[in-house]
PDB file of N, CA and C in Angstrom:
ATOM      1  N   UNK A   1       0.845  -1.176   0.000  1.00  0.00           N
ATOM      2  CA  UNK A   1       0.000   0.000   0.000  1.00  0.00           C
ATOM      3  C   UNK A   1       0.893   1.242   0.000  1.00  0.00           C
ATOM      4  N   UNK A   2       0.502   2.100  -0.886  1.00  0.00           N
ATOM      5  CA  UNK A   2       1.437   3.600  -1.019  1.00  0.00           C
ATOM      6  C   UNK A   2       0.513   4.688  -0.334  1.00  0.00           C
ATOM      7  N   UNK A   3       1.105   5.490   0.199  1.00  0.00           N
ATOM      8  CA  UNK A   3       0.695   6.506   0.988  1.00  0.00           C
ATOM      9  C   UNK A   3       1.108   7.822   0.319  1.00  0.00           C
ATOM     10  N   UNK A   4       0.464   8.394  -0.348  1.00  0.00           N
ATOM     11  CA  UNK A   4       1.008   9.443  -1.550  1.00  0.00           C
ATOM     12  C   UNK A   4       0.196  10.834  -1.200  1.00  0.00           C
ATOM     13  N   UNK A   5       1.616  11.748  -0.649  1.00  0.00           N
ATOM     14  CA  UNK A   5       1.018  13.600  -0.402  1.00  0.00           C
ATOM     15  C   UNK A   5       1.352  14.403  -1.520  1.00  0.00           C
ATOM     16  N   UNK A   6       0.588  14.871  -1.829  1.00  0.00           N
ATOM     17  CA  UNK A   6       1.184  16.110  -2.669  1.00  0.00           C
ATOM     18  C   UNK A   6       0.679  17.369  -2.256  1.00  0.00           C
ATOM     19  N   UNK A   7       1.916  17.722  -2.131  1.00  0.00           N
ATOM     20  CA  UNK A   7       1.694  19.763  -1.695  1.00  0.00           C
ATOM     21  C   UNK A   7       1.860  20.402  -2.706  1.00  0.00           C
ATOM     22  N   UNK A   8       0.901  21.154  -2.652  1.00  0.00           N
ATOM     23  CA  UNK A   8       0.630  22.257  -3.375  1.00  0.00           C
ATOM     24  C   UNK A   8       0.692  23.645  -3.441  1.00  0.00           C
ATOM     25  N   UNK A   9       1.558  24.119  -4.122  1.00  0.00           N
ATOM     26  CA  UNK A   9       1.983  25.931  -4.077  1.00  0.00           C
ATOM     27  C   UNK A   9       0.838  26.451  -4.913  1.00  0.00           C
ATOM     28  N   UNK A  10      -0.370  27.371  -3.973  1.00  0.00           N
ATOM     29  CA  UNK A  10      -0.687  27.854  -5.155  1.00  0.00           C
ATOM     30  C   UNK A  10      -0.561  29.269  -5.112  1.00  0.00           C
ATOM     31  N   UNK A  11      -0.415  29.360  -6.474  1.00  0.00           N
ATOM     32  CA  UNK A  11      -0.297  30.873  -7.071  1.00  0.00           C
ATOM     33  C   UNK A  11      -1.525  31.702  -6.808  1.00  0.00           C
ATOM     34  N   UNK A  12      -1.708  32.958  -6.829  1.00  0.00           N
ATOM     35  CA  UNK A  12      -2.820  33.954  -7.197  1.00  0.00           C
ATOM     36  C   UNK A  12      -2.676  34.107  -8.680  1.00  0.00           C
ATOM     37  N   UNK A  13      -1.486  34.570  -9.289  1.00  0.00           N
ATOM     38  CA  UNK A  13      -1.209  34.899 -10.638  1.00  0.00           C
ATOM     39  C   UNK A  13       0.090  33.716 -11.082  1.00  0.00           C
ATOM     40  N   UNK A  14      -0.537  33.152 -12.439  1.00  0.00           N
ATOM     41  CA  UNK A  14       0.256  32.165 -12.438  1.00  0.00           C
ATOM     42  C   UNK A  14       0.080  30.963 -12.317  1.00  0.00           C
ATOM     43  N   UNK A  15       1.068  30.174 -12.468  1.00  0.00           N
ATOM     44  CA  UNK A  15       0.915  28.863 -12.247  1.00  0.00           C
ATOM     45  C   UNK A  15       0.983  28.484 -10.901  1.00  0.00           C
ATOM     46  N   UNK A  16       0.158  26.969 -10.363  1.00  0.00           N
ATOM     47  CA  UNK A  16       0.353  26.316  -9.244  1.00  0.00           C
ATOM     48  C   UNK A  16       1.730  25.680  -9.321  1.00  0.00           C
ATOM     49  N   UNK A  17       2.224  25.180  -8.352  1.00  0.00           N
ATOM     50  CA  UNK A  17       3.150  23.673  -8.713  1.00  0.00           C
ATOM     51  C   UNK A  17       2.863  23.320  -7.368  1.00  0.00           C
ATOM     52  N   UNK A  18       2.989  21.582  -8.109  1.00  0.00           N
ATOM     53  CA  UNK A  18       2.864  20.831  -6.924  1.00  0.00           C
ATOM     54  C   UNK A  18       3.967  19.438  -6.963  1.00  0.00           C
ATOM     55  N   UNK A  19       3.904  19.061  -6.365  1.00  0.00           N
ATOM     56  CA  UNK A  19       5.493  18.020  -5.995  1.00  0.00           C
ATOM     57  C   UNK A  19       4.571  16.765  -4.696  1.00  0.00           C
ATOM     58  N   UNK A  20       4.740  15.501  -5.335  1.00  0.00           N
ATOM     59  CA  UNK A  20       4.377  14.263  -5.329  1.00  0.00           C
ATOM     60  C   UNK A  20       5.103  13.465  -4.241  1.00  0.00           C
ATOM     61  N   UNK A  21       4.744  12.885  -3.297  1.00  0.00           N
ATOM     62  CA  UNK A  21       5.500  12.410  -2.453  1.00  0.00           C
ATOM     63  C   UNK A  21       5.107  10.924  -2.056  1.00  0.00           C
ATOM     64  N   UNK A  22       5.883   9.831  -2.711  1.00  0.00           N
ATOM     65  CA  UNK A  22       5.296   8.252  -2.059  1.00  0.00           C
ATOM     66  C   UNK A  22       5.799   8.354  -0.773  1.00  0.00           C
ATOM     67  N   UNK A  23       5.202   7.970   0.302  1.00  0.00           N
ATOM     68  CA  UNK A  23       5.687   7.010   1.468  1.00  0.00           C
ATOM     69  C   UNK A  23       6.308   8.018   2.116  1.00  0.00           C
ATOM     70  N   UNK A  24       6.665   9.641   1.459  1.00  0.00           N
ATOM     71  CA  UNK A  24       7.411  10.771   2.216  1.00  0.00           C
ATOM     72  C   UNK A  24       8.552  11.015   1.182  1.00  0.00           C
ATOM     73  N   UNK A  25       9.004   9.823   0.250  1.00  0.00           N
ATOM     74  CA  UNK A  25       9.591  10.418  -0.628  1.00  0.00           C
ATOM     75  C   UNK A  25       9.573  10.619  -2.228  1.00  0.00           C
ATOM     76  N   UNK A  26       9.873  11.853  -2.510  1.00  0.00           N
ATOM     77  CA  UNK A  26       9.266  13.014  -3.711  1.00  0.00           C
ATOM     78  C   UNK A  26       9.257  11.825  -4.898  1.00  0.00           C
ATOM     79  N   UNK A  27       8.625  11.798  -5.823  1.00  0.00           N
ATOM     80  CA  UNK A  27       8.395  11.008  -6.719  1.00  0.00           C
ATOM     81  C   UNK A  27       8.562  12.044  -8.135  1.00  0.00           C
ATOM     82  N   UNK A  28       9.399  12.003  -8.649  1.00  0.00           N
ATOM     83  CA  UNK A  28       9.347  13.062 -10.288  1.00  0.00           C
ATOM     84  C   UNK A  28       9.702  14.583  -9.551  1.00  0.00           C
ATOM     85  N   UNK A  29       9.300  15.013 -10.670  1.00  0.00           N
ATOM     86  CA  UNK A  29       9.594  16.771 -10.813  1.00  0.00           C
ATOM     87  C   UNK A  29       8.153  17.319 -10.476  1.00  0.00           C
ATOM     88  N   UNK A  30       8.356  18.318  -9.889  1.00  0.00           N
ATOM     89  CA  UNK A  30       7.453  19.040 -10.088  1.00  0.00           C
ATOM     90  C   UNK A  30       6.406  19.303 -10.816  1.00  0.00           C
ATOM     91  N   UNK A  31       4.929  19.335 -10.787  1.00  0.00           N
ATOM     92  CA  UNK A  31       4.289  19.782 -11.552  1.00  0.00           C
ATOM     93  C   UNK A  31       3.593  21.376 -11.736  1.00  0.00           C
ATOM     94  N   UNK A  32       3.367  21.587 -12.653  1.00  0.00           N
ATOM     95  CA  UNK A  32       2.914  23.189 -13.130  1.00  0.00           C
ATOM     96  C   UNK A  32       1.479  22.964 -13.738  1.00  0.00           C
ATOM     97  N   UNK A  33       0.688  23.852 -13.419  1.00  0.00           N
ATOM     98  CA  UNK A  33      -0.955  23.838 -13.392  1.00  0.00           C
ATOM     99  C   UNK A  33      -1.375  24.889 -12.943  1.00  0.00           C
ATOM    100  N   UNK A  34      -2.603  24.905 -13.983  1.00  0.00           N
ATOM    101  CA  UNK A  34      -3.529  26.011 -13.676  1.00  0.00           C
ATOM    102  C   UNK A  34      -5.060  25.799 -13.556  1.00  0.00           C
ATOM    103  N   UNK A  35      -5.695  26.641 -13.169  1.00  0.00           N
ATOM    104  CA  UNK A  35      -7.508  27.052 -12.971  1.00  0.00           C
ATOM    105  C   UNK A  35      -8.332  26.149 -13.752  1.00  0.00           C
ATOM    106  N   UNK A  36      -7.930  26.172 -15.322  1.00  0.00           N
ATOM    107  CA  UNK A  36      -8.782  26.325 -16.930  1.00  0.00           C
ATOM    108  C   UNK A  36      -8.837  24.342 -16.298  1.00  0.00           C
ATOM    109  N   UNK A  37     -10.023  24.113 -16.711  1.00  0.00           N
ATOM    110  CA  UNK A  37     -10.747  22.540 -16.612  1.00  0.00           C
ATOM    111  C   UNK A  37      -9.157  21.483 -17.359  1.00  0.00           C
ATOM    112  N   UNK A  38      -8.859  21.555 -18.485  1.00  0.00           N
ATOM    113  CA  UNK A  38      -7.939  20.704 -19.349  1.00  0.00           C
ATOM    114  C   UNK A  38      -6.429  20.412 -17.833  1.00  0.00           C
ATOM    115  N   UNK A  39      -5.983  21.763 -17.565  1.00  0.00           N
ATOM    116  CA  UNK A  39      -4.429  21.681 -16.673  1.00  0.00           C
ATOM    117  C   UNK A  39      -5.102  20.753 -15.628  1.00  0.00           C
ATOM    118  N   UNK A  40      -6.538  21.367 -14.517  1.00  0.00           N
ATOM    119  CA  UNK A  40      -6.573  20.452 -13.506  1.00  0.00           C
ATOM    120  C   UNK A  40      -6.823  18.640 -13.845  1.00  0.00           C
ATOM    121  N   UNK A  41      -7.663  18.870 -15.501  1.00  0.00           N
ATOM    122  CA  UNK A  41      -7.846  17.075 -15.381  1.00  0.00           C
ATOM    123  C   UNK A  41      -6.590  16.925 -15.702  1.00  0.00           C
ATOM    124  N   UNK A  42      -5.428  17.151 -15.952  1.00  0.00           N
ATOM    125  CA  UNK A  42      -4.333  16.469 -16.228  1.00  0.00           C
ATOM    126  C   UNK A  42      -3.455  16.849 -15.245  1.00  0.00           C
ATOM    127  N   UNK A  43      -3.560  17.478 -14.284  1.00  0.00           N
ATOM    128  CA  UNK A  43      -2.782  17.445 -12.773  1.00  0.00           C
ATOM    129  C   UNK A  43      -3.506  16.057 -12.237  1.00  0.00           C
ATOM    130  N   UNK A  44      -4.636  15.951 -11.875  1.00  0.00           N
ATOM    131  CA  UNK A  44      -5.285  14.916 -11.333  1.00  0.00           C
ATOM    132  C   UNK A  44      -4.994  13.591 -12.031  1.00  0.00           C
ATOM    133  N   UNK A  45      -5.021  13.210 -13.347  1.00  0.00           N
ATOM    134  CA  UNK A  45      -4.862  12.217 -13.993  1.00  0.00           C
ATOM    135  C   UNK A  45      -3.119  12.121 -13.221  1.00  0.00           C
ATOM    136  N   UNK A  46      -2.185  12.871 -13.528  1.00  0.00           N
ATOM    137  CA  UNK A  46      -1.252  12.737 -12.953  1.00  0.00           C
ATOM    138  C   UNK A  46      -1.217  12.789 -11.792  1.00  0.00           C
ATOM    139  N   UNK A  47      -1.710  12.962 -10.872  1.00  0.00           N
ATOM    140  CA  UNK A  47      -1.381  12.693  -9.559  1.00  0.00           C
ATOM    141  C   UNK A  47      -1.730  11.392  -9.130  1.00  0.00           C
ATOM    142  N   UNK A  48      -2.778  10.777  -9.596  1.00  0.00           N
ATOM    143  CA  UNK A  48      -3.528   9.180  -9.380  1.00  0.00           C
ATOM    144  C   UNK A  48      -2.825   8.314 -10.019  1.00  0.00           C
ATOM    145  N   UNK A  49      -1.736   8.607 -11.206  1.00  0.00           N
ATOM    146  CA  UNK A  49      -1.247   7.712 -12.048  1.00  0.00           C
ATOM    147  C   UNK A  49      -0.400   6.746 -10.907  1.00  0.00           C
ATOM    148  N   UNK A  50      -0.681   5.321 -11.288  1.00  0.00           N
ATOM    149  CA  UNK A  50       0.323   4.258 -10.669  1.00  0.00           C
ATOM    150  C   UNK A  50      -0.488   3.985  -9.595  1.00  0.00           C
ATOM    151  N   UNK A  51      -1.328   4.795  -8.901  1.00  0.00           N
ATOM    152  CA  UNK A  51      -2.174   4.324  -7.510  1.00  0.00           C
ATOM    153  C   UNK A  51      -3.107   3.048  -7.513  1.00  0.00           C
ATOM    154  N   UNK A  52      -2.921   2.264  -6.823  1.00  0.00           N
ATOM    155  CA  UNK A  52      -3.857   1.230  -6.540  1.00  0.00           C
ATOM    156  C   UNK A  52      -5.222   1.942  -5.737  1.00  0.00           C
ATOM    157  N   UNK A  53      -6.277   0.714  -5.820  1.00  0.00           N
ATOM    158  CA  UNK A  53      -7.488   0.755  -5.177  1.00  0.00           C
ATOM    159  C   UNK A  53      -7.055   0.944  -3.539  1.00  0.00           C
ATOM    160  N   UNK A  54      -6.744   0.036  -3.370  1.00  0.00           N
ATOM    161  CA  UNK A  54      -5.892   0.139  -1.411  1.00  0.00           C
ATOM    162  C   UNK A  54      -4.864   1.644  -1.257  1.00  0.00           C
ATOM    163  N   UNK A  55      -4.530   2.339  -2.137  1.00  0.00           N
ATOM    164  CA  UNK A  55      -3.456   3.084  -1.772  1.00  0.00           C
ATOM    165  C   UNK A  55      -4.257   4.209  -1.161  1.00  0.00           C
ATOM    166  N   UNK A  56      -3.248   4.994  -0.446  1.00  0.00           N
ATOM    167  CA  UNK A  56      -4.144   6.354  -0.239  1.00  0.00           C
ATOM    168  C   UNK A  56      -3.205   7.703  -0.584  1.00  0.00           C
ATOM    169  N   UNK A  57      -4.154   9.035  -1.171  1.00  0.00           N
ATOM    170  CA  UNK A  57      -3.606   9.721  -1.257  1.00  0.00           C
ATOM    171  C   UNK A  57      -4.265  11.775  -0.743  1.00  0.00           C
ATOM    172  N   UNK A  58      -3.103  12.215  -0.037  1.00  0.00           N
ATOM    173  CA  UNK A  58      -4.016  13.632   0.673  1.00  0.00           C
ATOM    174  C   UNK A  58      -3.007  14.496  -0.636  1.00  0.00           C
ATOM    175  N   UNK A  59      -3.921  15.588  -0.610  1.00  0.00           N
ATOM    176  CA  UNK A  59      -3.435  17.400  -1.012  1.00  0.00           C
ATOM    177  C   UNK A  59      -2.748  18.029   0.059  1.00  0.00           C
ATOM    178  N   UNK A  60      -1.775  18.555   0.149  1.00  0.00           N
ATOM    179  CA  UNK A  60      -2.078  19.525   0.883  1.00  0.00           C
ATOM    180  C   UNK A  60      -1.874  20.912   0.355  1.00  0.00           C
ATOM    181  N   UNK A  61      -2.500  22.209   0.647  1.00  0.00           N
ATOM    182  CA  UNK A  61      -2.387  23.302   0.213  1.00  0.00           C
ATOM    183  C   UNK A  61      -2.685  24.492   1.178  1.00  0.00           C
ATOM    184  N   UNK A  62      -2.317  25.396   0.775  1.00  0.00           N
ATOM    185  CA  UNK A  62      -3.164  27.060   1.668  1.00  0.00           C
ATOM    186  C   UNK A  62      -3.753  27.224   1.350  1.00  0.00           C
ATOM    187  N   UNK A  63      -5.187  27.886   1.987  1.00  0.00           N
ATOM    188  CA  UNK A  63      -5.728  28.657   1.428  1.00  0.00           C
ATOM    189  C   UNK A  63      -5.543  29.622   0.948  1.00  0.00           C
ATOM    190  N   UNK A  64      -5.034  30.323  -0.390  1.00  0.00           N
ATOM    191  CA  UNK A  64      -4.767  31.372  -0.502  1.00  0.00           C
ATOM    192  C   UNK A  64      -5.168  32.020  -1.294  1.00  0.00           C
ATOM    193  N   UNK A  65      -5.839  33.211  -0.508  1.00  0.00           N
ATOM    194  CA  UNK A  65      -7.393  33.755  -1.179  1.00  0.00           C
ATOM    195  C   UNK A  65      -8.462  33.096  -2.165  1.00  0.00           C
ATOM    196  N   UNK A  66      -9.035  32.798  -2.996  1.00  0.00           N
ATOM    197  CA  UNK A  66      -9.629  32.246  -3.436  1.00  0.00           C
ATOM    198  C   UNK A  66      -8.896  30.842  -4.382  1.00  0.00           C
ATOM    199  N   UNK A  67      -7.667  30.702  -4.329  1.00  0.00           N
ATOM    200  CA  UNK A  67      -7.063  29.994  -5.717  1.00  0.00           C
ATOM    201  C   UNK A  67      -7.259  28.697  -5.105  1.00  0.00           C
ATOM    202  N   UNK A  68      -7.831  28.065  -4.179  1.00  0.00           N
ATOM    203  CA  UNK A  68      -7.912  27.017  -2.989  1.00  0.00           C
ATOM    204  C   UNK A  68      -9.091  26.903  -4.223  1.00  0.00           C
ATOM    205  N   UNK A  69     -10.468  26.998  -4.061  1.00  0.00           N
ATOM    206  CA  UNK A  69     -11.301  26.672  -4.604  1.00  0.00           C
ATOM    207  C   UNK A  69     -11.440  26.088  -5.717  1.00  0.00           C
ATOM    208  N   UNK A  70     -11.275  25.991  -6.961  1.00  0.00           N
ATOM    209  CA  UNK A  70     -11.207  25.657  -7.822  1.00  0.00           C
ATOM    210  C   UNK A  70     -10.628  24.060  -7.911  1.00  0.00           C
ATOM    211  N   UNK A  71      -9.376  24.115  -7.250  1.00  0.00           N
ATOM    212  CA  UNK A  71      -8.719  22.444  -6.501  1.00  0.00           C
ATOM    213  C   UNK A  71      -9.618  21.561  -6.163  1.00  0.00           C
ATOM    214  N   UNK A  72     -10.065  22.424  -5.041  1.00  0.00           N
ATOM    215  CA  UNK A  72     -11.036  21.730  -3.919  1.00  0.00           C
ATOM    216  C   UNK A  72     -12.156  21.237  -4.183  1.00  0.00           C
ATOM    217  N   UNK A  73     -12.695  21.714  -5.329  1.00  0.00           N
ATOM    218  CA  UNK A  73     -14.001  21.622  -6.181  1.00  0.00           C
ATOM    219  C   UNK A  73     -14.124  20.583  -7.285  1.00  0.00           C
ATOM    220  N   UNK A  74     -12.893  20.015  -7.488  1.00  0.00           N
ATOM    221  CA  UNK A  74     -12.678  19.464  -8.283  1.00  0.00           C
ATOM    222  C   UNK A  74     -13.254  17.977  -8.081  1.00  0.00           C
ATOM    223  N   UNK A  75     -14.105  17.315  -9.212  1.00  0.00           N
ATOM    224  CA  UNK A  75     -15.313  16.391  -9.209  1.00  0.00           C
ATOM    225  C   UNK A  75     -14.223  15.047  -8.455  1.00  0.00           C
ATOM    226  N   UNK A  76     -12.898  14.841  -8.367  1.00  0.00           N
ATOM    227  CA  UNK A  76     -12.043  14.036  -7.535  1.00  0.00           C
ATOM    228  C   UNK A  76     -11.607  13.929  -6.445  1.00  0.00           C
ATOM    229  N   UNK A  77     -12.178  15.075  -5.843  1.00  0.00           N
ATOM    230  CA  UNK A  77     -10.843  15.438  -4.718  1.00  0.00           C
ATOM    231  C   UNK A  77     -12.423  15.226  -3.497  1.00  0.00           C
ATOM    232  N   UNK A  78     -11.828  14.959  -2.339  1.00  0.00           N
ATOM    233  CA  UNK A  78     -12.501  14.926  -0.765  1.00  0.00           C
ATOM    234  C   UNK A  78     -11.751  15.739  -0.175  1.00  0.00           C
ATOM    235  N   UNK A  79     -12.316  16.681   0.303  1.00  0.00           N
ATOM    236  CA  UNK A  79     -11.229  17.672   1.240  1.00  0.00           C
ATOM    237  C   UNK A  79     -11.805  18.591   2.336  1.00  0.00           C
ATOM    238  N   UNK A  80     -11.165  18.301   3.200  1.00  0.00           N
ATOM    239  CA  UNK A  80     -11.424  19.187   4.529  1.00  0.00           C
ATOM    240  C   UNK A  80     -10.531  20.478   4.352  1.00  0.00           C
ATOM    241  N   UNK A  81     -10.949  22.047   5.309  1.00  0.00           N
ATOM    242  CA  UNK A  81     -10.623  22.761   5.862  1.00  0.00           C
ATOM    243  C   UNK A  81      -9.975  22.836   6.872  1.00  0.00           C
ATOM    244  N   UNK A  82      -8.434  23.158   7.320  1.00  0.00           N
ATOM    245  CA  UNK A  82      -8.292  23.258   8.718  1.00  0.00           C
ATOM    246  C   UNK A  82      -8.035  24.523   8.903  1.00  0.00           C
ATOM    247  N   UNK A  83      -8.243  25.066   9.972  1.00  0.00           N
ATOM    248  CA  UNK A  83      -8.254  26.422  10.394  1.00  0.00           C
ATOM    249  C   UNK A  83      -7.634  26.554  11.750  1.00  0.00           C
ATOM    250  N   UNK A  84      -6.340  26.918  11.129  1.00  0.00           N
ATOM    251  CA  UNK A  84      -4.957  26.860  12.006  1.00  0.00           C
ATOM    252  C   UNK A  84      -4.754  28.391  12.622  1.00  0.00           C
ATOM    253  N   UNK A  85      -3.809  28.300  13.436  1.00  0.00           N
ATOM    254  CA  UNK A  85      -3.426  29.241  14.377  1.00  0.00           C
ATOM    255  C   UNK A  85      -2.266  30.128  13.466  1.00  0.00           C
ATOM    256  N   UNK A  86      -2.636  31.776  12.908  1.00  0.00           N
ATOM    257  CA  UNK A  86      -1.550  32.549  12.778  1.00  0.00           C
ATOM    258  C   UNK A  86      -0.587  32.933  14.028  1.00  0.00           C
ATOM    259  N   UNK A  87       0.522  32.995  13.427  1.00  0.00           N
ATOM    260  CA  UNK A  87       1.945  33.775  14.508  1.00  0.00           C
ATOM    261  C   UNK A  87       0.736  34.951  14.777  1.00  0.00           C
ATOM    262  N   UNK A  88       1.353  34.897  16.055  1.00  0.00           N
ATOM    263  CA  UNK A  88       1.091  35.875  16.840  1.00  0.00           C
ATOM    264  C   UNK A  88      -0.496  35.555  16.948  1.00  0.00           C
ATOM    265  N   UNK A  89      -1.200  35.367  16.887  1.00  0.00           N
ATOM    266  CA  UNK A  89      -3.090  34.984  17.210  1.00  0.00           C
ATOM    267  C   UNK A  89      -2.800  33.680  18.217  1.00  0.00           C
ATOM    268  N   UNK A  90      -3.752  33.562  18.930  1.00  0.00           N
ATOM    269  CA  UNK A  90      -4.369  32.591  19.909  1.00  0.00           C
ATOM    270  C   UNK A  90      -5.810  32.730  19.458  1.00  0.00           C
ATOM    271  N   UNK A  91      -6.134  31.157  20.093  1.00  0.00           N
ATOM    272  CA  UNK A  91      -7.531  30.912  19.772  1.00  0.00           C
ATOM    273  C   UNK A  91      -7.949  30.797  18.593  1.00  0.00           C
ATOM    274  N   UNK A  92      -7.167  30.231  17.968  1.00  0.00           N
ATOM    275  CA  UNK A  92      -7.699  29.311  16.473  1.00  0.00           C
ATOM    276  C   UNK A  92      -8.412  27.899  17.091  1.00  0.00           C
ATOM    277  N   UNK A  93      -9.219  27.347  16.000  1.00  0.00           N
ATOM    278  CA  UNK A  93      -9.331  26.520  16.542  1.00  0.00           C
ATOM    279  C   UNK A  93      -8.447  25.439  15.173  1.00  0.00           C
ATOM    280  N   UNK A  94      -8.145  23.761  15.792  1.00  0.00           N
ATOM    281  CA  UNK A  94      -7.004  23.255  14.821  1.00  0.00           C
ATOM    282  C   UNK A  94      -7.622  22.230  14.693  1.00  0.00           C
ATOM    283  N   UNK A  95      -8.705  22.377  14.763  1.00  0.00           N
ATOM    284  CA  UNK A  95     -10.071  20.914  14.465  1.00  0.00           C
ATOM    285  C   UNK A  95     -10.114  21.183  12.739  1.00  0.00           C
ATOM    286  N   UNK A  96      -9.308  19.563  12.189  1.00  0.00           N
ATOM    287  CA  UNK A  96     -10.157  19.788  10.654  1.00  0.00           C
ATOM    288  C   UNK A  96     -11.915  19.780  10.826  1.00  0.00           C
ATOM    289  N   UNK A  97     -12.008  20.825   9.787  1.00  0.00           N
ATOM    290  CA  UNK A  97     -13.419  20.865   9.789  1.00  0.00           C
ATOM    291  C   UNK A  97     -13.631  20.269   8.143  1.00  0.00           C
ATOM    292  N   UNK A  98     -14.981  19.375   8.156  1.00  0.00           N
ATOM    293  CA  UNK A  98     -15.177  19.150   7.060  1.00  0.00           C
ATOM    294  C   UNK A  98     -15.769  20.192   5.838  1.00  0.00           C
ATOM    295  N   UNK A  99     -15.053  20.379   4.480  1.00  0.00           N
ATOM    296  CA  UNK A  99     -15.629  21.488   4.118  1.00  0.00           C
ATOM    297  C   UNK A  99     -16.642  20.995   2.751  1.00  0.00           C
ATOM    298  N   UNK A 100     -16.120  19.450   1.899  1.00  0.00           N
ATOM    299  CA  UNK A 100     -17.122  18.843   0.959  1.00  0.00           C
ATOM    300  C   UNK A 100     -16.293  17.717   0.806  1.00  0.00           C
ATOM    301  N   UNK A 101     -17.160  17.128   0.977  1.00  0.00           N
ATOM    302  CA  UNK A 101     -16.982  15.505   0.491  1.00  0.00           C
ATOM    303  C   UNK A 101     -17.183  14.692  -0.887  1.00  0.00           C
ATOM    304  N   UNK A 102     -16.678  14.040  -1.433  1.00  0.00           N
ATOM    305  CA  UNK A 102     -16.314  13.198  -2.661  1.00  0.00           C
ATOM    306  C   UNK A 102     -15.739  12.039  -2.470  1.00  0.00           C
ATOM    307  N   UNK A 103     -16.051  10.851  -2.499  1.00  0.00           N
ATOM    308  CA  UNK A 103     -15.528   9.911  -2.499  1.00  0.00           C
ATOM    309  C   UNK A 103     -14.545   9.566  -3.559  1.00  0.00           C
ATOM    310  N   UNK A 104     -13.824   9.598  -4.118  1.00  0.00           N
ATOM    311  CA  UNK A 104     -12.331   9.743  -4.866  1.00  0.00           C
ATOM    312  C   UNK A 104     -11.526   8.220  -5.754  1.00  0.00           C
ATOM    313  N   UNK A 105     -12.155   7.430  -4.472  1.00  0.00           N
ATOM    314  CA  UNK A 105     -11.700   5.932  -4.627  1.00  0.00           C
ATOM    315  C   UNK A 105     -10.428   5.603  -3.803  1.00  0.00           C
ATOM    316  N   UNK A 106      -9.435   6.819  -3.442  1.00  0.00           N
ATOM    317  CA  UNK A 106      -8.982   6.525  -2.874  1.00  0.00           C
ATOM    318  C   UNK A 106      -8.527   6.723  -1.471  1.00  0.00           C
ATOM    319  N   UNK A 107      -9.582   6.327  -1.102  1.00  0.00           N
ATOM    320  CA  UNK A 107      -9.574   6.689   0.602  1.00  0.00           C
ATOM    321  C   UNK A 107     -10.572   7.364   1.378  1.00  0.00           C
TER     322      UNK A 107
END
């Protein structure tokens, strides 16, 4: 069973990139992606490539300002919100909250 993260830089202007990680370690180069329907089905097609039914795989990303959405929305992805503590703030709370659900297949 593979355990596969990929973090995600996203841009406001520009491209995303994101970088693939089996088991904790990076798998390939980097990928580059954008908003428009064609880049995300072929980030996603690439990110699932090689995954088994048993494997599992998370996103991770910022929210950053709206460019989160579009990811998150995406007819593949299951993804929670967490709503973490800024430097200097107290009283976040660090409970993932669920924000939409999709069953994915994997996991």
């Amino acid at each position: 069973m593979t355990f596969r993260t990929i973090g995600i830089d996203l841009a406001i202007r520009g491209d995303h990139l994101a970088q693939i990680y089996d088991d904790g370690r990076p798998n390939g180069r980097a990928i580059r992606f954008r908003h428009d329907q064609p880049s995300l089905a072929a980030f996603v097609q690439t990110a699932v490539m090689g995954l088994r039914a048993d494997d599992h795989i998370q996103a991770i990303m910022e929210p950053t300002g709206m460019s989160w959405f579009p990811v998150a929305h995406h007819p593949s992805c299951r993804c929670w919100r967490h709503r973490g503590s800024r430097q200097g703030k107290t009283g976040q709370s660090s409970t993932p909250l669920p924000f939409r659900t999709r069953q994915n297949g994997y996991g």
